[in-house]
C-alpha atoms as a PDB file:
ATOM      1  CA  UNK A   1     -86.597 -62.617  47.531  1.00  0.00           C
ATOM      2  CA  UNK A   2     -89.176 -60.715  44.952  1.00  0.00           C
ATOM      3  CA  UNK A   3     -89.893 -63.909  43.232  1.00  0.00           C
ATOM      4  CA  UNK A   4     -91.033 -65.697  46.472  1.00  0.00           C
ATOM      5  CA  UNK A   5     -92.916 -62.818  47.204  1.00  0.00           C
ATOM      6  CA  UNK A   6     -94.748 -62.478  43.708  1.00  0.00           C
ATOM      7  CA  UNK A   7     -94.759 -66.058  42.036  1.00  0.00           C
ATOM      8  CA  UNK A   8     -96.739 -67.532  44.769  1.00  0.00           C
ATOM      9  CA  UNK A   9     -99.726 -65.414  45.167  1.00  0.00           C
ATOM     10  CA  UNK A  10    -100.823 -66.654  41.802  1.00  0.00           C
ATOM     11  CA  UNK A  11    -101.511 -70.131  42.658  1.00  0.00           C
ATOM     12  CA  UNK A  12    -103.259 -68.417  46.593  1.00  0.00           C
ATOM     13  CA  UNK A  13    -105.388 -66.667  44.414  1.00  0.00           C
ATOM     14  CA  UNK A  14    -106.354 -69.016  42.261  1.00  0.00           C
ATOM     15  CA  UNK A  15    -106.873 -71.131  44.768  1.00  0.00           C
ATOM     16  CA  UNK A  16    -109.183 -69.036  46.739  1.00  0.00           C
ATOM     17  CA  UNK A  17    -111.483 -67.503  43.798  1.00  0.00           C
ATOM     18  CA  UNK A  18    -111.855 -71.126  42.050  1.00  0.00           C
ATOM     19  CA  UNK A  19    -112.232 -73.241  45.404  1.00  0.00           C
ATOM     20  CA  UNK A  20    -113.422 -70.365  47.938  1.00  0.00           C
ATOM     21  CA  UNK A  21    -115.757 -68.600  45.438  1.00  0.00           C
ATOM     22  CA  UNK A  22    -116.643 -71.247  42.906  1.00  0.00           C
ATOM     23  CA  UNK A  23    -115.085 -68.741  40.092  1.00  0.00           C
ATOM     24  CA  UNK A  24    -114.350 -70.142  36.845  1.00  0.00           C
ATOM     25  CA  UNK A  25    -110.762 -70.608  35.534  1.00  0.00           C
ATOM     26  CA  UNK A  26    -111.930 -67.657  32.798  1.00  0.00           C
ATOM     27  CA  UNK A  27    -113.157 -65.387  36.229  1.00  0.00           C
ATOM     28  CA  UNK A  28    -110.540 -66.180  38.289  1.00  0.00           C
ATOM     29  CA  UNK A  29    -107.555 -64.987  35.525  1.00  0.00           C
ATOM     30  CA  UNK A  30    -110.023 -62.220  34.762  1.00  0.00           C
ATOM     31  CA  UNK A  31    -109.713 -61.054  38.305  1.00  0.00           C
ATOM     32  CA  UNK A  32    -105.802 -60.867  38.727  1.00  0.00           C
ATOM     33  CA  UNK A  33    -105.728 -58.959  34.995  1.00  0.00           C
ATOM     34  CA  UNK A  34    -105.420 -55.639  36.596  1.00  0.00           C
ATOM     35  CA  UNK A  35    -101.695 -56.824  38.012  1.00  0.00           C
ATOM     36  CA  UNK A  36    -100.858 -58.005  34.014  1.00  0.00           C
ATOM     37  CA  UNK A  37    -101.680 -54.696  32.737  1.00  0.00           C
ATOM     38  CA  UNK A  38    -100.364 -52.402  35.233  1.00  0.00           C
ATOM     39  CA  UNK A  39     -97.077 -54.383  34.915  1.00  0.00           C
ATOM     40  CA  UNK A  40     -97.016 -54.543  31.211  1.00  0.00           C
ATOM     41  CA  UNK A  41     -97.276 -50.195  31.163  1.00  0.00           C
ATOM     42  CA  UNK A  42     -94.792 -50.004  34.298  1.00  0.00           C
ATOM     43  CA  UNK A  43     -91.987 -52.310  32.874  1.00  0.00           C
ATOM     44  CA  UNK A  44     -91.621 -49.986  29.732  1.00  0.00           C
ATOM     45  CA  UNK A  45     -91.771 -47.127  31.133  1.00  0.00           C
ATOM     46  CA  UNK A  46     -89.194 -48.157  34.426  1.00  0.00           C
ATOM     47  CA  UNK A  47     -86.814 -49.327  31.408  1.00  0.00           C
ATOM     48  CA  UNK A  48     -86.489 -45.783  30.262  1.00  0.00           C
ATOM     49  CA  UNK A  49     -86.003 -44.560  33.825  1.00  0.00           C
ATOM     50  CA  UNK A  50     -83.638 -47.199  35.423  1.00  0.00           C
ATOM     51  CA  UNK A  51     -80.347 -45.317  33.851  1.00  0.00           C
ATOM     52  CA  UNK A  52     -81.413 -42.372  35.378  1.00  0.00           C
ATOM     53  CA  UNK A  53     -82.705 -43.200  38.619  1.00  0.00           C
ATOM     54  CA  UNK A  54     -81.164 -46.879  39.165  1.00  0.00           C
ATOM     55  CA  UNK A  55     -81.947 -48.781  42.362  1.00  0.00           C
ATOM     56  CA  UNK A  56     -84.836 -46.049  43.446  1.00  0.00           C
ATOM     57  CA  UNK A  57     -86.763 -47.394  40.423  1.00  0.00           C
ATOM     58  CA  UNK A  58     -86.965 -51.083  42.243  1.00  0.00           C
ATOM     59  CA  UNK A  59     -86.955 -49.278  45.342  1.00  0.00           C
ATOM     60  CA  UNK A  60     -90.193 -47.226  44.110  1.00  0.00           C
ATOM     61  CA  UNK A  61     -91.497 -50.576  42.819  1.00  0.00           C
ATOM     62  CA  UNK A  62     -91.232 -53.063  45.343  1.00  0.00           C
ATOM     63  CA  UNK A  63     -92.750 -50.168  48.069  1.00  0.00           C
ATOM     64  CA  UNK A  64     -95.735 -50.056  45.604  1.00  0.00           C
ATOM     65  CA  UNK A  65     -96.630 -54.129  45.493  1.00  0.00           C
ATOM     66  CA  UNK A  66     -96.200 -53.794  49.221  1.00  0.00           C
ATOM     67  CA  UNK A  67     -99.176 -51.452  49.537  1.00  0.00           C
ATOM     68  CA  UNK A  68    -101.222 -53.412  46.887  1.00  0.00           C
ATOM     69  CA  UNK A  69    -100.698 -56.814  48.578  1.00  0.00           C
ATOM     70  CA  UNK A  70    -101.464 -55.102  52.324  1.00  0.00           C
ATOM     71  CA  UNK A  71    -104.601 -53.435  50.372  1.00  0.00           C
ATOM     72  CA  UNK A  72    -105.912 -57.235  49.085  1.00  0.00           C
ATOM     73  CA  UNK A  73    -105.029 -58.684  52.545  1.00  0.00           C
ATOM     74  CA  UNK A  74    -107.259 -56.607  54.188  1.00  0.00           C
ATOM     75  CA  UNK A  75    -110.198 -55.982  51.664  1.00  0.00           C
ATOM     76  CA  UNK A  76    -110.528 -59.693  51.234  1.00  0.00           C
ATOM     77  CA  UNK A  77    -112.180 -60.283  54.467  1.00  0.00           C
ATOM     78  CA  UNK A  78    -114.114 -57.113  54.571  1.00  0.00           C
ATOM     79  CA  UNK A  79    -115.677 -58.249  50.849  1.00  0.00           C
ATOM     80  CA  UNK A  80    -118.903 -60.703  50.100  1.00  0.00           C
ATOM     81  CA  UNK A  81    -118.037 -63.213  48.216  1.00  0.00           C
ATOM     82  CA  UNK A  82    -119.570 -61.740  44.639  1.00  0.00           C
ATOM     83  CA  UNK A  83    -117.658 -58.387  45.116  1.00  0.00           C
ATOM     84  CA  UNK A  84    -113.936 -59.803  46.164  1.00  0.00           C
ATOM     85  CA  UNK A  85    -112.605 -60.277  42.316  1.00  0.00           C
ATOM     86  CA  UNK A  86    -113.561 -56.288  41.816  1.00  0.00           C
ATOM     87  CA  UNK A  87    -112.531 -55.334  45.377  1.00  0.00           C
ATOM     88  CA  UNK A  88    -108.869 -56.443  44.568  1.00  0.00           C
ATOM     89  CA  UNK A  89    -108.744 -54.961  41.068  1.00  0.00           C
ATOM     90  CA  UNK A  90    -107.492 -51.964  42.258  1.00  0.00           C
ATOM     91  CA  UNK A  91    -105.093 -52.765  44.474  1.00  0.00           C
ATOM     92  CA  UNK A  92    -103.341 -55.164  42.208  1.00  0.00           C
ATOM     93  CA  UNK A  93    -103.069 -52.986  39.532  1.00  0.00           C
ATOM     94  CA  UNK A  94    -101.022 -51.163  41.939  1.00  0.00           C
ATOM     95  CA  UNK A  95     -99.065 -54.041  43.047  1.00  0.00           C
ATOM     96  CA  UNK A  96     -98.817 -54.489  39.236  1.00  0.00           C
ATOM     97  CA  UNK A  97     -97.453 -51.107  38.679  1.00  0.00           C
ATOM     98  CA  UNK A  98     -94.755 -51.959  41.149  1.00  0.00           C
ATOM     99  CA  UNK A  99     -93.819 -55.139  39.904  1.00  0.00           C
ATOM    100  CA  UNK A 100     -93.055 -53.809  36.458  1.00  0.00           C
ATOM    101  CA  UNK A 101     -90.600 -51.560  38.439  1.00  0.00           C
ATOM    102  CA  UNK A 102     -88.820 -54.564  39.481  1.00  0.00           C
ATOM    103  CA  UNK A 103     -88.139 -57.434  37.156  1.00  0.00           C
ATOM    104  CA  UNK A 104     -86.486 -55.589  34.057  1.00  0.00           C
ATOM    105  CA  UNK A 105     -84.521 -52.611  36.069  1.00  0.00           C
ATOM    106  CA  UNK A 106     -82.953 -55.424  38.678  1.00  0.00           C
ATOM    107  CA  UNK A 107     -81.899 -57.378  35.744  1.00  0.00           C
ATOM    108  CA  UNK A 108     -80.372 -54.331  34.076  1.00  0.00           C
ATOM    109  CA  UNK A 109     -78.721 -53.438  37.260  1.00  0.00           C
ATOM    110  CA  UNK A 110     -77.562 -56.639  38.340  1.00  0.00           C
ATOM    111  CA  UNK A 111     -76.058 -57.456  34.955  1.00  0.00           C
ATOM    112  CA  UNK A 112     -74.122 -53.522  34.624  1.00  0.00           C
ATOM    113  CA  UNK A 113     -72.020 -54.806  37.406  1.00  0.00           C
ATOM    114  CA  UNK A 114     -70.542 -57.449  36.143  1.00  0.00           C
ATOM    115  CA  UNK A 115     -68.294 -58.333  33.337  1.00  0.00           C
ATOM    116  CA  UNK A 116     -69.066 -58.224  29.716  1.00  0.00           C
ATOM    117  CA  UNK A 117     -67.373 -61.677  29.542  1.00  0.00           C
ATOM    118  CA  UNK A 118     -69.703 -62.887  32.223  1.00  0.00           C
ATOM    119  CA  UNK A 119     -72.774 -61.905  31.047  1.00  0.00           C
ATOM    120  CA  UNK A 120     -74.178 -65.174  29.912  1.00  0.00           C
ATOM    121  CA  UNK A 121     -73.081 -66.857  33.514  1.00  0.00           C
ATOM    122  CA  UNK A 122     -74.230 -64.139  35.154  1.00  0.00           C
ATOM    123  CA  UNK A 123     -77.695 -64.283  33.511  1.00  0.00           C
ATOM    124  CA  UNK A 124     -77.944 -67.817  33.930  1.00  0.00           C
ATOM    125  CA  UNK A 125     -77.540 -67.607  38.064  1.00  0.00           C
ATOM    126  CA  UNK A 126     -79.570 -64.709  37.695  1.00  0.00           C
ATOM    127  CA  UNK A 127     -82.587 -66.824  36.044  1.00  0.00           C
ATOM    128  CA  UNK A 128     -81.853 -69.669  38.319  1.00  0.00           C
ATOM    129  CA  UNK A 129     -82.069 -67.671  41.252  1.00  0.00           C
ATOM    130  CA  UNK A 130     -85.421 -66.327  40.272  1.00  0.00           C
ATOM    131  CA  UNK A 131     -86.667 -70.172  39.916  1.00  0.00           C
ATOM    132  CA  UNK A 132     -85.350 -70.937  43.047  1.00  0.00           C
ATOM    133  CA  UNK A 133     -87.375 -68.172  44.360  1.00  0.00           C
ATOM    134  CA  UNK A 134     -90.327 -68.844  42.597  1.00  0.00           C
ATOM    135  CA  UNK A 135     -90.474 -72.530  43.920  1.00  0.00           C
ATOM    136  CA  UNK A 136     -89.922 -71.630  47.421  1.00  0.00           C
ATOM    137  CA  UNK A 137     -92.615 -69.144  47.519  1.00  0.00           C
ATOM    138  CA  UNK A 138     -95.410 -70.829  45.781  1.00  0.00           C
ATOM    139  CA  UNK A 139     -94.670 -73.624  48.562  1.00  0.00           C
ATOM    140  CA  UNK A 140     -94.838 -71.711  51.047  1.00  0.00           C
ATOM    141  CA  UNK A 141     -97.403 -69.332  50.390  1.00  0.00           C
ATOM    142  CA  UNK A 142     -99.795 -72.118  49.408  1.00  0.00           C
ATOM    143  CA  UNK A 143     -99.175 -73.901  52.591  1.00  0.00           C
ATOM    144  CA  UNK A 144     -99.986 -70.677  54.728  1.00  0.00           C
ATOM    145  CA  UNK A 145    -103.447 -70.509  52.676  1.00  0.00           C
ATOM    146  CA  UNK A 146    -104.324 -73.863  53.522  1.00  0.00           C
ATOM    147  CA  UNK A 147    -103.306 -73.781  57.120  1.00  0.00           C
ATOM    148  CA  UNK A 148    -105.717 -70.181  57.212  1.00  0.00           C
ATOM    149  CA  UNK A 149    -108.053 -71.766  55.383  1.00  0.00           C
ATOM    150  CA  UNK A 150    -108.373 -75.079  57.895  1.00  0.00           C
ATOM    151  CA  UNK A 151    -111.156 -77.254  58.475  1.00  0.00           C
ATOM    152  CA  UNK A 152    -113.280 -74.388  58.385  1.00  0.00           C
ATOM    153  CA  UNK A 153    -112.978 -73.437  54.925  1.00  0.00           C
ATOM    154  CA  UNK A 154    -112.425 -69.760  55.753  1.00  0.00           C
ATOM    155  CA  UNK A 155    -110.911 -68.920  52.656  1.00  0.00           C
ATOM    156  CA  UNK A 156    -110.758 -65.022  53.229  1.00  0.00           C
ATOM    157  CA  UNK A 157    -108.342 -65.414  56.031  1.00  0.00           C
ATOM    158  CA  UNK A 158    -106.136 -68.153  54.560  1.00  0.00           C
ATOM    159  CA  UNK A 159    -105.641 -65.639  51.291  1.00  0.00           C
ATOM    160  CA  UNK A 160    -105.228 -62.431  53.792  1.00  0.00           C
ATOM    161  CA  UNK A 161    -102.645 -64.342  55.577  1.00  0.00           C
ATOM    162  CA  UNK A 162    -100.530 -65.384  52.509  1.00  0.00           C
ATOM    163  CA  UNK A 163    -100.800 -61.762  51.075  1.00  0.00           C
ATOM    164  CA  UNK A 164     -99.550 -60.825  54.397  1.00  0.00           C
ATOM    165  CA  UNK A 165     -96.774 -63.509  54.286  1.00  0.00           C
ATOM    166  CA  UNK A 166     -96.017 -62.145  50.378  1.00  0.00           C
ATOM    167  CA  UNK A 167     -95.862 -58.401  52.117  1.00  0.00           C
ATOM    168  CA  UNK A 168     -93.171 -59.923  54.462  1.00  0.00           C
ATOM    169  CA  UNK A 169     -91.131 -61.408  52.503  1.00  0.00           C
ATOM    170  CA  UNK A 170     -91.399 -58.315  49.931  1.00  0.00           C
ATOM    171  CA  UNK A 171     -90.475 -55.876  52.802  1.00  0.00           C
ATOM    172  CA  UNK A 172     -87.006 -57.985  52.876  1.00  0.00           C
ATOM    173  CA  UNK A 173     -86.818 -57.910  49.311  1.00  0.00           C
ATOM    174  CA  UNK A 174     -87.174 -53.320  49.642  1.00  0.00           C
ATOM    175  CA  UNK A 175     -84.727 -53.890  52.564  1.00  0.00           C
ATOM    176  CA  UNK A 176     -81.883 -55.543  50.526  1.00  0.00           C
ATOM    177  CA  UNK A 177     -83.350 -52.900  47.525  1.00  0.00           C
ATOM    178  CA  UNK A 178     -82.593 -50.044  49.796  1.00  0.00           C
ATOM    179  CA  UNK A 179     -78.842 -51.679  51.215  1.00  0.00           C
ATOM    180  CA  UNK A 180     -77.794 -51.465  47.348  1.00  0.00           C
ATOM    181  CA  UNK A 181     -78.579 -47.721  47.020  1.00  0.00           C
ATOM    182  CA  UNK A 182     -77.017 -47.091  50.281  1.00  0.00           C
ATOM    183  CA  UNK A 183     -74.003 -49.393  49.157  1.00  0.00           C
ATOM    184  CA  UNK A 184     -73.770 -47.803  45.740  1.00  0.00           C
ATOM    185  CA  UNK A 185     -73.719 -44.598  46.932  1.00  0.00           C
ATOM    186  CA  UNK A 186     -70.286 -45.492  49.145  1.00  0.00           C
ATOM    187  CA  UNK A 187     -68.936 -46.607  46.127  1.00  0.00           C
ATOM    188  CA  UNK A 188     -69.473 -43.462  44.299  1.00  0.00           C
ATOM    189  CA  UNK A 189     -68.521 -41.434  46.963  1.00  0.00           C
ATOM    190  CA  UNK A 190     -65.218 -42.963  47.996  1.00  0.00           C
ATOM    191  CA  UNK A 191     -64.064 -43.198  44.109  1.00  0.00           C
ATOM    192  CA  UNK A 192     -64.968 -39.285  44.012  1.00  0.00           C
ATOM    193  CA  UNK A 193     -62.826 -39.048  46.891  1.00  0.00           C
ATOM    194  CA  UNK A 194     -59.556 -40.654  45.390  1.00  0.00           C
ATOM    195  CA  UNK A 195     -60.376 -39.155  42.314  1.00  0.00           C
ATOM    196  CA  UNK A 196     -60.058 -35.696  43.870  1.00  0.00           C
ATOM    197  CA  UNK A 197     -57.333 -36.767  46.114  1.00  0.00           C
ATOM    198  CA  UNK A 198     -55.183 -38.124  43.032  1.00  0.00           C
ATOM    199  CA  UNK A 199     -56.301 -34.506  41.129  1.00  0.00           C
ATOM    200  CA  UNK A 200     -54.380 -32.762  44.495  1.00  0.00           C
ATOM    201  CA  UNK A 201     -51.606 -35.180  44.550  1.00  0.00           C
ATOM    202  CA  UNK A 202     -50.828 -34.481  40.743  1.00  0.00           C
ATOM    203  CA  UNK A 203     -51.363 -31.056  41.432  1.00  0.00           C
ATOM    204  CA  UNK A 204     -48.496 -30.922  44.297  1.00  0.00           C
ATOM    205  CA  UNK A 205     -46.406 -32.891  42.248  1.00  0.00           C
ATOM    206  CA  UNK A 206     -46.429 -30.404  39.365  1.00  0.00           C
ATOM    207  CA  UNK A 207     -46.319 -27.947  41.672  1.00  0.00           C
END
């Protein structure tokens, strides 16, 4: 769900800075950089922090591209078209800061639960899943920018409506995020449980 949400705002905004603001190739990378770096300083630090905090690092994560990608969908329309590639710096270096919360600690915790004899299986669906993602969202975010975008060529609504269709599906993305650390804490507290029961049991028995 994070990969349809992520990959496909890429191609919307190159889209919209190369065909909406006649940007070059060289400006239009330029003006997503702030997500690359932001990421890049996020992922190593979130791969230190992921064994101590586990899910609440993705949690933390995906909660921060939400705010960045709300912040671009509604600063787009509000900017002239030579000020929207510095108006959306900021927010997705935020967004970017919250990404690198997400790829590297859900891989880590997805691959903890299962199997060491699985692993490479496991990391293959993993990968695949992630593609499949990918592929879905660049289709379908690039087909709500060009619906926005219409005969009108109103480029600053078709990109605020797929950053608001990324937010969407990224909110179901923090949804599932936040089901695991409810789900994980069940776990944990139901093995304390028989753990303590089985400590009275054996205590009764001795007894």
């Amino acid at each position: 769900m994070y990969f349809s949400g992520f990959a496909g705002i890429w191609l919307v905004l190159a889209l919209f800075f190369q065909d909406g603001l006649g940007y070059t190739p060289l400006q239009s990378g330029l003006a997503v950089t702030s997500f690359a770096l932001g990421s890049a300083v996020t992922s190593v630090v979130a791969g230190r922090l992921v064994s101590r905090w586990g899910r609440w690092v993705t949690v933390t994560g995906l909660s921060l591209v939400i705010v960045g990608l709300t912040l671009v969908a509604v600063l787009v329309p509000l900017s002239s078209r030579s000020t929207a590639g510095f108006a959306v710096a900021l927010p997705l270096l935020l967004a970017g800061i919250g990404g690198g919360a997400v790829i590297s600690p859900n891989t880590t915790l997805t691959l903890e639960c299962v199997p060491t004899r699985m692993a490479g299986v496991a990391g293959g669906a993993l990968q695949t899943g992630q593609r499949i993602g990918t592929a879905i969202g660049t289709a379908v975010l690039a087909s709500i920018f060009r619906a926005g975008v219409g005969s009108s060529n109103a480029y600053e609504r078709g990109v605020s409506l797929a950053m608001y269709g990324a937010v969407a599906v990224t909110v179901v993305a923090l949804a599932i995020g936040l089901w695991e650390v409810w789900s994980r804490r069940t776990r944990v507290s139901a093995g304390e449980r028989a753990v303590a029961e089985t400590a009275v049991a054996s205590d009764v028995h001795r007894g």
